[in-house]
C-alpha atoms as a PDB file:
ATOM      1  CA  UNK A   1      59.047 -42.477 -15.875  1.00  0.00           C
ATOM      2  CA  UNK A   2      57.834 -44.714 -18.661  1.00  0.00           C
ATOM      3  CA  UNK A   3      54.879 -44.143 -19.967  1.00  0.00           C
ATOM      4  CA  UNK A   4      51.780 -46.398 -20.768  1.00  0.00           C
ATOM      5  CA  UNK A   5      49.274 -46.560 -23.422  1.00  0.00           C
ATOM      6  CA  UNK A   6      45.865 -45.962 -21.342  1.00  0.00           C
ATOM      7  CA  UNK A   7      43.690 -48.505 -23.623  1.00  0.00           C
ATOM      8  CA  UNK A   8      45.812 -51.200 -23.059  1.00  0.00           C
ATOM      9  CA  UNK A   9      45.421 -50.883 -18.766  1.00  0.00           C
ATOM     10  CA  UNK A  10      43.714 -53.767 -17.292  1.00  0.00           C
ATOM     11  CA  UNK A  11      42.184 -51.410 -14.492  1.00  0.00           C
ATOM     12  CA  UNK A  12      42.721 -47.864 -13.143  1.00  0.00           C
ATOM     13  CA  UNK A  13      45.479 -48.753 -11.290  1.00  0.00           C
ATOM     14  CA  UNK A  14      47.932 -50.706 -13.711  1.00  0.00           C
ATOM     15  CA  UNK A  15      50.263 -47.721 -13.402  1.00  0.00           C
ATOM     16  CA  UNK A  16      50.804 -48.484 -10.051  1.00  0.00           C
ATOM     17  CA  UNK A  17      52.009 -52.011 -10.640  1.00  0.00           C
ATOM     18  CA  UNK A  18      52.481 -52.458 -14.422  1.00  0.00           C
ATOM     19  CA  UNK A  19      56.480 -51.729 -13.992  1.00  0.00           C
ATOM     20  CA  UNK A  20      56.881 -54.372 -11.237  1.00  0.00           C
ATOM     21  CA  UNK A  21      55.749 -57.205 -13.825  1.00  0.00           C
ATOM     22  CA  UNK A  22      55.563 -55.898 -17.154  1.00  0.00           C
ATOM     23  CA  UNK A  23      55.304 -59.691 -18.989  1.00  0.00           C
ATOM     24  CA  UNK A  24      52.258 -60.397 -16.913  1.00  0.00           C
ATOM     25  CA  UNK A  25      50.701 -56.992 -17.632  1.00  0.00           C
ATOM     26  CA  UNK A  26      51.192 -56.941 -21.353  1.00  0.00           C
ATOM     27  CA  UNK A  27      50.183 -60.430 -21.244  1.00  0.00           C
ATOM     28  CA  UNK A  28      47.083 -60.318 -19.643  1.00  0.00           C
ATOM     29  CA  UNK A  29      46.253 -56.775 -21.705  1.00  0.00           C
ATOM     30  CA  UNK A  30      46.464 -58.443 -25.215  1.00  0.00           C
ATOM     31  CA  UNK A  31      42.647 -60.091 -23.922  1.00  0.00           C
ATOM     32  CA  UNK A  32      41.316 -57.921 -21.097  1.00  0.00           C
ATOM     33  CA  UNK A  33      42.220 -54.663 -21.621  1.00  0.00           C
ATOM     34  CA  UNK A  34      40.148 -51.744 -23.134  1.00  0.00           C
ATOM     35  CA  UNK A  35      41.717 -51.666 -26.106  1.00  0.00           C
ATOM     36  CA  UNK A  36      40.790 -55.389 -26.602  1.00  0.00           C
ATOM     37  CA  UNK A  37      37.062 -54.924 -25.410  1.00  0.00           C
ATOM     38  CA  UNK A  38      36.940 -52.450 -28.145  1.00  0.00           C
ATOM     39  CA  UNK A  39      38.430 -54.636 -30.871  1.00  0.00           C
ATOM     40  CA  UNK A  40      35.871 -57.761 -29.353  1.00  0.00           C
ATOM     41  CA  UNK A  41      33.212 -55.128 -29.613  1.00  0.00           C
ATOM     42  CA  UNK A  42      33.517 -54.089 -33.303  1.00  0.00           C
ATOM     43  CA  UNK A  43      33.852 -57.955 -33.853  1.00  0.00           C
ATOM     44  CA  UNK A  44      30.393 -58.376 -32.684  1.00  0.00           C
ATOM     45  CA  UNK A  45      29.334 -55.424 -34.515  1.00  0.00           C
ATOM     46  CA  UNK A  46      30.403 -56.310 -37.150  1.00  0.00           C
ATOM     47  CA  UNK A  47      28.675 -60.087 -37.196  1.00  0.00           C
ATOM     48  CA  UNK A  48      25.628 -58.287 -36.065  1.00  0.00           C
ATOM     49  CA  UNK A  49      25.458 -55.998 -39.234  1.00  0.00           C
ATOM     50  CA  UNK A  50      26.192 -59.004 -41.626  1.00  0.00           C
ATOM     51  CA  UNK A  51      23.675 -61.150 -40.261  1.00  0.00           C
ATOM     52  CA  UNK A  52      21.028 -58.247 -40.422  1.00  0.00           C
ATOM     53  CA  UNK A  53      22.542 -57.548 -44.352  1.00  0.00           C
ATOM     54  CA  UNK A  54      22.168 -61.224 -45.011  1.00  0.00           C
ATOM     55  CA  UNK A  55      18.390 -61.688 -43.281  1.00  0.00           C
ATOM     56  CA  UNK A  56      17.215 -58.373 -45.697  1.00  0.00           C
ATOM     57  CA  UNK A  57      19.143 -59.923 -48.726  1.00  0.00           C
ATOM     58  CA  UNK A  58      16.901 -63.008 -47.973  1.00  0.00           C
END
């Protein structure tokens, strides 16, 4: 059994069907899986912060 890294499922059940069409899966993870909500998270975060820094730098 081949094992899959848990942030990059779409949904709870990608282990059901991720092996039947892996392209698609990995595919469609590099934008809507955890692991990218995360990384589009921290990007907003991060934008956030510097336009708070910039407002108090004046």
């Amino acid at each position: 059994m081949e094992l899959r890294d848990p942030f990059l499922n779409l949904s709870s059940l990608d282990h059901r069907y991720w092996q039947a069409n892996k392209e698609l899966f990995d595919s469609l993870s590099e934008t809507l899986s955890e692991k990218a909500s995360i990384r589009y998270l921290v990007r907003a975060e991060a934008s956030l912060l510097k336009a708070h820094i910039n407002e108090q730098l004046g």
